[in-house]
Protein backbone atom coordinates (compact mmCIF):
# COMPACT_ATOMS: atom_id res chain seq x y z
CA UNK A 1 17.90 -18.87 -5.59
CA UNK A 2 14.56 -19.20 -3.90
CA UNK A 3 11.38 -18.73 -5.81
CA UNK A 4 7.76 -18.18 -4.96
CA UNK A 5 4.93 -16.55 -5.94
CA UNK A 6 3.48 -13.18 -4.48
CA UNK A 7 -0.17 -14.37 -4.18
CA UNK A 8 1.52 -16.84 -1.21
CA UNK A 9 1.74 -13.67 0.42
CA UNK A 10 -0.73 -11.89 3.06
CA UNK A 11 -2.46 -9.27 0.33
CA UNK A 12 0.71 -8.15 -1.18
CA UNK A 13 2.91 -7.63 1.76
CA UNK A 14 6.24 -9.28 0.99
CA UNK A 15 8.45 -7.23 3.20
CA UNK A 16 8.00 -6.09 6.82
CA UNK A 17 7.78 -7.12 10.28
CA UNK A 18 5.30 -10.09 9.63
CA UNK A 19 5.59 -13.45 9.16
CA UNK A 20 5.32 -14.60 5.71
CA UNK A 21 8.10 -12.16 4.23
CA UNK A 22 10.56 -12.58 1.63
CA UNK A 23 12.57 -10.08 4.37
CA UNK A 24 11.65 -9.50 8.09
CA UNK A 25 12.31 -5.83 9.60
CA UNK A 26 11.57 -3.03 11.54
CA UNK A 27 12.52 -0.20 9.31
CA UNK A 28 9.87 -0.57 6.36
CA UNK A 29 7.34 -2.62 4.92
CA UNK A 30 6.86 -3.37 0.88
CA UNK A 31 3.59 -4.42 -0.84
CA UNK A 32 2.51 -5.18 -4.66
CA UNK A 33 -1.18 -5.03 -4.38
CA UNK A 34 -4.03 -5.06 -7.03
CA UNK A 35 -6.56 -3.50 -6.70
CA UNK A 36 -9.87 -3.99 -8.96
CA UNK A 37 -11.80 -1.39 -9.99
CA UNK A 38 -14.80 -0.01 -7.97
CA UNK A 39 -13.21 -1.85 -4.67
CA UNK A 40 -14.35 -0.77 -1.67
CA UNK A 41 -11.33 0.36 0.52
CA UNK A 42 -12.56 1.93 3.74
CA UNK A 43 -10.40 5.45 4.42
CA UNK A 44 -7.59 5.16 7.20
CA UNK A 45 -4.72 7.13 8.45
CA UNK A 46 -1.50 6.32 10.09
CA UNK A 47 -0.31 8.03 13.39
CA UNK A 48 3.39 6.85 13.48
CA UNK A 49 4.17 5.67 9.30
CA UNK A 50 4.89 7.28 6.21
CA UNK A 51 3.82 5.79 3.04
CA UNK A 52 5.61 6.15 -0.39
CA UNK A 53 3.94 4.83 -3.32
CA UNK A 54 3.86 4.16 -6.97
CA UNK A 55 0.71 3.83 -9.13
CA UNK A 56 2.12 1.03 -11.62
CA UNK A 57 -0.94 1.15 -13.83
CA UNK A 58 -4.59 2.25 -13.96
CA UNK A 59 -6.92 4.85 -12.40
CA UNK A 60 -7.40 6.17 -8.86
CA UNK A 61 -7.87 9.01 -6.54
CA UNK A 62 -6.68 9.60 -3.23
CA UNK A 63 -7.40 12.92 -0.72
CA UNK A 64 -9.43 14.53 -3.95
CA UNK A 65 -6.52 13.96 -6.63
CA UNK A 66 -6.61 11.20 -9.92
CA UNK A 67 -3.80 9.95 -10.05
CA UNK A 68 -2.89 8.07 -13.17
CA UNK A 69 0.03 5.24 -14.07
CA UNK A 70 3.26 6.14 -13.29
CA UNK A 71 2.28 8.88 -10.41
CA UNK A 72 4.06 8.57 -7.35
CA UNK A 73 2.31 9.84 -4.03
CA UNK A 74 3.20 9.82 -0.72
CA UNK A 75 0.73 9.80 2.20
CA UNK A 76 2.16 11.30 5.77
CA UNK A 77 0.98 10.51 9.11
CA UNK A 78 -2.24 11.98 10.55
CA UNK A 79 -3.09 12.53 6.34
CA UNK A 80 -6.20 10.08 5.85
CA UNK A 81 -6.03 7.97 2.47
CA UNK A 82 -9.11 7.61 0.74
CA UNK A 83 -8.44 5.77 -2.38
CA UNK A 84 -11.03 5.49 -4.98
CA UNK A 85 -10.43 2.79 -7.75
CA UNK A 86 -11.56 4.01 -10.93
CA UNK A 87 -10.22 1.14 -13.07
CA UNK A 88 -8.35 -1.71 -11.87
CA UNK A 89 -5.09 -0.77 -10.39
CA UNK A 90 -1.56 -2.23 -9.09
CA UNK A 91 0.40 -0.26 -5.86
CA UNK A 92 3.60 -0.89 -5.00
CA UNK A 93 3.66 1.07 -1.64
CA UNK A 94 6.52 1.08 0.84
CA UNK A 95 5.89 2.19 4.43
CA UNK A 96 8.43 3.39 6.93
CA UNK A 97 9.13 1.96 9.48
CA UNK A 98 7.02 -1.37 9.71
CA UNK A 99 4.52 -1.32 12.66
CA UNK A 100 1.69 -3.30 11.91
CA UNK A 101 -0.98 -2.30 14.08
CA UNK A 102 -0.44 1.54 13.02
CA UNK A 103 -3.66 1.65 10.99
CA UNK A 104 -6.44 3.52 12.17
CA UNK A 105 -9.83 3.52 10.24
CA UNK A 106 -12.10 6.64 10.04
């Protein structure tokens, strides 16, 4: 058994085609992320990935929708996330497959 401990990781990302992962691969990417309330995270879209992802507790919205703990939502290429953080909240978002320069801010 090998342990660590996820802040050793770049932001959350502990799977993925990056160094610095607890598995390294093409087909997806995993992150645990918190994120504290009122942060400032600037809107983006992906041309090429699809993310899944589960709200594992607090507040947010994204694309004009509050989501609440325990809501799943997936955002599709070309769609542009705009998450709002209304109280503090932890992601665990998996996106398929893992190309890391497929971020495009708007």
């Amino acid at each position: 058994m090998r342990v660590g401990k996820l802040s050793s990781f770049n932001r959350g990302w502990i799977i993925g085609d990056f160094e610095n992962s607890l598995l390294r691969t093409k087909d997806f990417e995993v992150c645990v992320r918190v994120h504290p309330k009122g942060e400032i995270y600037g809107a983006h879209y992906h041309k090429l990935i699809t993310e899944y992802n589960v709200l594992i507790s607090g507040k947010m919205t994204m694309c004009g929708v509050e989501l609440n703990s325990g809501d799943t939502f997936i955002v599709e290429p070309n769609e542009v996330a705009d998450p709002v953080f209304l109280e503090d909240c932890t992601i665990v978002c998996v996106k398929t497959p893992s190309i890391t320069d497929d971020k495009y801010l708007v």
